[in-house]
Protein backbone atom coordinates (compact mmCIF):
# COMPACT_ATOMS: atom_id res chain seq x y z
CA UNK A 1 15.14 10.77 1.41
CA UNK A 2 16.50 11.60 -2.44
CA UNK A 3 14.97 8.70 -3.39
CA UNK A 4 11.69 9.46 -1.64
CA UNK A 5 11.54 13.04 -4.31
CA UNK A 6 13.50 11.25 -7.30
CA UNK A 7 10.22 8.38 -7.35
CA UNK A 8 7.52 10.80 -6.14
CA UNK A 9 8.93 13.17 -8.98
CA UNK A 10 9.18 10.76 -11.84
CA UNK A 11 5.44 9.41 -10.67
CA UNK A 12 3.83 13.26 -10.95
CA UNK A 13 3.53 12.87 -14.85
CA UNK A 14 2.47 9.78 -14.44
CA UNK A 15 -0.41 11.28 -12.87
CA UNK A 16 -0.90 14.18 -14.60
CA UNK A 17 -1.76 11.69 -17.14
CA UNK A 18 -4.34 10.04 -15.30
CA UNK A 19 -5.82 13.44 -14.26
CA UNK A 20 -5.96 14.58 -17.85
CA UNK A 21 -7.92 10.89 -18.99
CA UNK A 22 -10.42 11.46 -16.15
CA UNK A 23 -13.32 12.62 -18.26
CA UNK A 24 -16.59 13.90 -15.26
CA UNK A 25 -20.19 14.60 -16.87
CA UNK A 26 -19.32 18.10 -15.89
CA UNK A 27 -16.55 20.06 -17.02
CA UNK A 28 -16.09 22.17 -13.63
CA UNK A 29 -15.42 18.98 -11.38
CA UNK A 30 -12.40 18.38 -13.94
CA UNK A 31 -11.05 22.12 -13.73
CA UNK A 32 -10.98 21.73 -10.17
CA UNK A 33 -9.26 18.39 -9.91
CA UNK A 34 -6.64 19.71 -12.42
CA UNK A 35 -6.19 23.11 -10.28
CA UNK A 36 -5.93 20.94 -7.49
CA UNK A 37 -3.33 18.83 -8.60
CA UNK A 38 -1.06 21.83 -10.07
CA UNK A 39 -1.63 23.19 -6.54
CA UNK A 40 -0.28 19.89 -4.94
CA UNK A 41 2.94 19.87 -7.91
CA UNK A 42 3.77 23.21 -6.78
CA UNK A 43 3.84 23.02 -2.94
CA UNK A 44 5.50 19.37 -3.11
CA UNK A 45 8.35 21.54 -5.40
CA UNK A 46 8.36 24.06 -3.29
CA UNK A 47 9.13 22.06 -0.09
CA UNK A 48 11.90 20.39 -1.96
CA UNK A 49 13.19 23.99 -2.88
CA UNK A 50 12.14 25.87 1.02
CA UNK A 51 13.92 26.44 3.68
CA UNK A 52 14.05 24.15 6.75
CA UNK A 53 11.39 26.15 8.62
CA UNK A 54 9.12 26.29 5.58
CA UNK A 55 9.34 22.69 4.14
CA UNK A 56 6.76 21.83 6.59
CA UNK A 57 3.60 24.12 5.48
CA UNK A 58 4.67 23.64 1.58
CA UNK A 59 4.20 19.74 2.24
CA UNK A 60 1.03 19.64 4.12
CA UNK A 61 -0.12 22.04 1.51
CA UNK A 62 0.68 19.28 -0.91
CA UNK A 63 -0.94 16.37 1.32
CA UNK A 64 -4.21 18.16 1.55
CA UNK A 65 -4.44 18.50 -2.17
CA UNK A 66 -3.31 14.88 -2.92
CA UNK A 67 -6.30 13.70 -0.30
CA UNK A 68 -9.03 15.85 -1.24
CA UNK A 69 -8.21 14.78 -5.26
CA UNK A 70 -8.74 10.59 -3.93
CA UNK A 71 -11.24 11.56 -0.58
CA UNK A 72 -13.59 14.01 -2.31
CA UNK A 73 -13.14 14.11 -5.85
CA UNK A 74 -12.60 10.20 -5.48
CA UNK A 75 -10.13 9.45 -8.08
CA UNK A 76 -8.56 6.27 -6.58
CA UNK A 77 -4.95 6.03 -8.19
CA UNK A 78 -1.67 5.00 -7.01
CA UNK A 79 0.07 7.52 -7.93
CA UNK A 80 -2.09 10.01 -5.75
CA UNK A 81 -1.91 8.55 -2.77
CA UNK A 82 2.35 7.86 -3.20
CA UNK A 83 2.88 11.19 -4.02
CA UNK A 84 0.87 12.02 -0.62
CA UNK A 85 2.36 9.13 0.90
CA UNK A 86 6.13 11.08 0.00
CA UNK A 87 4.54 14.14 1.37
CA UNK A 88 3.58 12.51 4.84
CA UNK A 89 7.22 10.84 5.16
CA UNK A 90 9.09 14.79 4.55
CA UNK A 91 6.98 15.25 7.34
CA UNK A 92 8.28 12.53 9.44
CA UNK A 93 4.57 11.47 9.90
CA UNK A 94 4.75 7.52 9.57
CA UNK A 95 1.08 6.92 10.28
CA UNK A 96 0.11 8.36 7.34
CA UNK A 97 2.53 8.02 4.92
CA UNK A 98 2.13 3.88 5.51
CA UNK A 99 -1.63 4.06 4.98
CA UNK A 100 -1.19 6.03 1.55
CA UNK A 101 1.46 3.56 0.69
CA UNK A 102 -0.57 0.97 1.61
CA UNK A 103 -3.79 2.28 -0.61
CA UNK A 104 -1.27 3.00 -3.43
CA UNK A 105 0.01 -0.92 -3.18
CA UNK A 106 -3.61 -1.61 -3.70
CA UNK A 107 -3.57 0.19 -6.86
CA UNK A 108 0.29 -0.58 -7.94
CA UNK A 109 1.00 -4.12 -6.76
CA UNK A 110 4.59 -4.96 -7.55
CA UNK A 111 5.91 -1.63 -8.11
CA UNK A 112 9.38 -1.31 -6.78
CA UNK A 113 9.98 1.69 -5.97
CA UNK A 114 6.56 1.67 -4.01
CA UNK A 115 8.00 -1.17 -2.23
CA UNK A 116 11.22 0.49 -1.30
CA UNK A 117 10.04 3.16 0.27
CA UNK A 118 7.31 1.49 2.09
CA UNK A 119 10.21 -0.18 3.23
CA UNK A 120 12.10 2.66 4.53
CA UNK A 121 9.16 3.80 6.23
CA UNK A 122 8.05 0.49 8.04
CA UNK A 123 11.83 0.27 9.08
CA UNK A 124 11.32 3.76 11.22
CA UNK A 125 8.39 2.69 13.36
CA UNK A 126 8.82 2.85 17.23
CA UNK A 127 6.94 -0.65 17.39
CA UNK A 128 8.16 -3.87 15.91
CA UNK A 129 5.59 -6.41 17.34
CA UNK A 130 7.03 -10.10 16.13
CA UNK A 131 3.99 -11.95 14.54
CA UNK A 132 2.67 -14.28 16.37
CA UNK A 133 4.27 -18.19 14.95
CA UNK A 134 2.74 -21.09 14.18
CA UNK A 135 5.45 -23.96 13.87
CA UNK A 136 4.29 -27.84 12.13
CA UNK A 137 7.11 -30.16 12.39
CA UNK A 138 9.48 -27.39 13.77
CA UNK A 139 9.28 -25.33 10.76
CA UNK A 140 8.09 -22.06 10.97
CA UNK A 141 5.26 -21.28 8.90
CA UNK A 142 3.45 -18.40 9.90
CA UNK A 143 7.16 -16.93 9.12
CA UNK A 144 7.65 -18.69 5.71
CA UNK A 145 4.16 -18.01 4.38
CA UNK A 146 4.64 -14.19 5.28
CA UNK A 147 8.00 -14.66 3.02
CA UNK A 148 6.04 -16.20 0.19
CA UNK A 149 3.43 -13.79 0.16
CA UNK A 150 5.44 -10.91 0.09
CA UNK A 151 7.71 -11.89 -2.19
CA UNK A 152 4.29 -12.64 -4.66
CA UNK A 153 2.83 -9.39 -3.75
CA UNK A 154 6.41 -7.76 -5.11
CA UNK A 155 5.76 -9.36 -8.55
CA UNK A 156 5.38 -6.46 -10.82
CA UNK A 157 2.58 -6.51 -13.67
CA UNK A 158 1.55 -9.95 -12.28
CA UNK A 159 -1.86 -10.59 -14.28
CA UNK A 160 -0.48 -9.22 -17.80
CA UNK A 161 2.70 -11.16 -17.64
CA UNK A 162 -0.03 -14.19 -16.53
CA UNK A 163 -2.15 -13.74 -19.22
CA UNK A 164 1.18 -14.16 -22.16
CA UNK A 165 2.40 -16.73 -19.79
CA UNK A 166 -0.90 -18.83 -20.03
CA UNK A 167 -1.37 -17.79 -23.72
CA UNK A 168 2.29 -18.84 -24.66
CA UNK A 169 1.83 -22.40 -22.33
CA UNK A 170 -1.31 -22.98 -24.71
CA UNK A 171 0.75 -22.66 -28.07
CA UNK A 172 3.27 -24.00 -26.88
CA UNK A 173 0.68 -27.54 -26.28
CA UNK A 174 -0.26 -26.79 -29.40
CA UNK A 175 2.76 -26.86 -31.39
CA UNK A 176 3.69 -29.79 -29.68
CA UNK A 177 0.60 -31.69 -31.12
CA UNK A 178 2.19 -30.86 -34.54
CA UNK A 179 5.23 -31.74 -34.00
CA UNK A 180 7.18 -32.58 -31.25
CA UNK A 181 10.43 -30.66 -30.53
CA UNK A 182 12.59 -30.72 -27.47
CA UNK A 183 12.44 -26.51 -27.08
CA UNK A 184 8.97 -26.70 -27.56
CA UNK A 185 8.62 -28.97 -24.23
CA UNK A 186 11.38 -26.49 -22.51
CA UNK A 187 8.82 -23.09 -23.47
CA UNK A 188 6.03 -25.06 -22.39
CA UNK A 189 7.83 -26.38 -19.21
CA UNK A 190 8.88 -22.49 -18.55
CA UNK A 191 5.33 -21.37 -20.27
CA UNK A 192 4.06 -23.27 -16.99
CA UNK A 193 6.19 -22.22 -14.10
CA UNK A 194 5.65 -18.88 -14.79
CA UNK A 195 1.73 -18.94 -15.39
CA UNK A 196 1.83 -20.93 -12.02
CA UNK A 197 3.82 -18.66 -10.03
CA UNK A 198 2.14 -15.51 -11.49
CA UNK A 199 -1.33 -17.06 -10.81
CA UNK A 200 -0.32 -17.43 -7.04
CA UNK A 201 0.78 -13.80 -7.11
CA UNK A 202 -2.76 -12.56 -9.12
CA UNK A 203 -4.72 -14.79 -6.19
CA UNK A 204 -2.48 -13.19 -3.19
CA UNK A 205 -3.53 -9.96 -4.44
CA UNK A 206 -7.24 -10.66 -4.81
CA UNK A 207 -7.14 -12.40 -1.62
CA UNK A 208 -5.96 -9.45 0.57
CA UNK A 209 -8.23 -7.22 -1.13
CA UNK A 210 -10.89 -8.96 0.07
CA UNK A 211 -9.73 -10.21 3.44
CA UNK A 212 -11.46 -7.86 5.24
CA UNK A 213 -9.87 -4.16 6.31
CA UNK A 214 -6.54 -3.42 7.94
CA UNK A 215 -5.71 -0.81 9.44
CA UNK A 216 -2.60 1.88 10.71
CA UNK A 217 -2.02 3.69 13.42
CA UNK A 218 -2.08 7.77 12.35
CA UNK A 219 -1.47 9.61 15.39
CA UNK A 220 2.00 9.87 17.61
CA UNK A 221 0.67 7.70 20.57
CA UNK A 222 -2.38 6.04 21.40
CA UNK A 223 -3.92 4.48 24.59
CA UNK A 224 -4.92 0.95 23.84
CA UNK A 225 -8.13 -0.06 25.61
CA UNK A 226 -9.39 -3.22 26.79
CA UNK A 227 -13.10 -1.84 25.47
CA UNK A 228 -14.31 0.93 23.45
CA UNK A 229 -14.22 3.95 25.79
CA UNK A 230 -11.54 5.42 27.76
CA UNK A 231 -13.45 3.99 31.19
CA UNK A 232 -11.96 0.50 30.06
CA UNK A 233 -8.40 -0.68 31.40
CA UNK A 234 -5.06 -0.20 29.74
CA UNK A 235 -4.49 -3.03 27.77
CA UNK A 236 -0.77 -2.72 28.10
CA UNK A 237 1.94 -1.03 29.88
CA UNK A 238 3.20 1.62 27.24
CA UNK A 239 1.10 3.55 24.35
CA UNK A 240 1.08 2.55 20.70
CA UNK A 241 2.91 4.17 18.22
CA UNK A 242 2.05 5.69 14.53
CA UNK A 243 2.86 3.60 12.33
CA UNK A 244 1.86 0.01 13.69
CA UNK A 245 -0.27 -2.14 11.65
CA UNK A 246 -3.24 -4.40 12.33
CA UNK A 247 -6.40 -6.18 10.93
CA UNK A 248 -9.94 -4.55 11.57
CA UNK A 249 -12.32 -7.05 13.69
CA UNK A 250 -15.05 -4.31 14.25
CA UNK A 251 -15.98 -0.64 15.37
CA UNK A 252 -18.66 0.34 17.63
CA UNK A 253 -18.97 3.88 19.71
CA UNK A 254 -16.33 5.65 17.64
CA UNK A 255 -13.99 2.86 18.55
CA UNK A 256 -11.91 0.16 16.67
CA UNK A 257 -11.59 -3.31 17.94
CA UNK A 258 -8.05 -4.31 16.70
CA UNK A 259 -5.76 -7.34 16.40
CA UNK A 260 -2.04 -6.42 16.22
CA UNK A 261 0.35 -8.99 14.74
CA UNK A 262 1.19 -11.14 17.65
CA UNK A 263 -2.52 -11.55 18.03
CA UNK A 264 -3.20 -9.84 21.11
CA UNK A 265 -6.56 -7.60 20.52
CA UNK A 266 -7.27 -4.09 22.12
CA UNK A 267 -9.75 -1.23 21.27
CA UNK A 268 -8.49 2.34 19.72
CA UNK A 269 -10.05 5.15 18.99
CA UNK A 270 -11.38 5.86 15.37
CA UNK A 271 -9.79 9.34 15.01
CA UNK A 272 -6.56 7.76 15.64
CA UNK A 273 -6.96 5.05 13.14
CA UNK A 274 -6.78 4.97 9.23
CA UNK A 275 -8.02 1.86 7.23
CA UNK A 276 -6.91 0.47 3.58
């Protein structure tokens, strides 16, 4: 938990920064979003300072401010929605502290300390559903692509250090025209990997941005349904947990059609549902 308030601390200037660029048509809109953001520094200290039986109200306090500055004001930024994220994980509510991580890994792909505590959080969820495998020539490779892509995805500042990559593999070709050298072939051989690698990373990213909406599970415990209202059949034996992660495959009636890891499908209800 330390390093839950040492990162969420160290990311508040950060954006404070951002607040103070953001530059509305109207100056009241920008008095508000700065009041609103001192309001959320000083609960999320103030929790951090309180008493046990007052930590709670100082970090919802906080929470609310972070969400109305990215819900209503709509300034979208990473920081934001980690320091909520921090808030929501003081409260011990998984749910939505892993859908504010999530949004801020939209926004800060790579960052580490992100990472780590998105870790910590998806390591406290009541359910671990195993993905569902896919196995060619009895190699795993649902599990080995999941490995590869997350390992890209934790490649900080992946299109800048793609764009000197590519630049440097370029003059590197160059200067090799003019005269060959064996440490020019060894930058251009490096000048390669690396633009290669970092290109992967820069598509994984794009690629789950636009694969369509995922979703989180924000309440305690959910009923899964075999249809969108609570007439349809259970569609398994025990309730759903916060926390749990799936991918989007529709909404109708205030429900959301869902398909959890493994691949088995079920409907949930909206209210109980956040989506990044």
């Amino acid at each position: 938990m330390m390093r839950l308030v040492e990162t969420s601390m160290r990311l508040l200037a950060a954006t404070m920064l951002l607040i103070a660029l953001v530059a509305p048509a109207a100056a009241q809109p920008d008095s508000e979003a700065r009041l609103l953001f001192d309001e959320a520094t000083k609960a999320f200290k103030a929790g951090l300072a309180a008493a046990d039986d007052e930590k709670a109200a100082q970090f919802r306090t906080a929470a609310a401010a972070y969400e109305t500055l990215t819900d209503e004001k709509g300034i979208r930024n990473g920081a934001l929605y980690f320091n909520a994220a921090n808030c929501y994980m003081h409260l011990d509510e998984l749910g939505k502290a892993i859908l504010n991580y999530r949004r801020a890994e939209q926004l800060m792909p790579g960052n580490r300390e992100l990472q780590a505590n998105l870790d910590v959080a998806l390591a406290r969820r009541k359910d671990h559903i195993t993905p569902r495998e896919h196995v060619v020539l009895g190699l795993p490779v649902s599990s080995i692509g999941r490995d590869v892509r997350a390992w890209l995805v934790r490649l900080p500042a992946k299109l800048p250090v793609l764009v000197v990559a590519f630049t440097l593999a370029w003059v590197a070709l160059a200067a090799r025209l003019v005269k060959r050298h064996a440490l020019l072939n060894v930058v251009l051989a490096l000048a390669i990997i690396v633009s290669a690698v970092y290109a992967a990373a820069v598509a994984v990213h794009a690629s789950a941005l636009s694969a369509g909406s995922r979703g989180v599970l924000i309440v305690n415990e959910v009923t899964a349904r075999t249809g969108p209202s609570d007439m349809h059949a259970e569609s398994f034996e025990q309730p759903l947990h916060d926390g749990l992660e799936f991918r989007v495959l529709g909404r109708e009636s205030g429900w959301v059609k869902a398909r959890l890891p493994d691949g088995a499908t079920c409907w949930l209800p909206a209210d109980a549902v956040g989506t990044y």
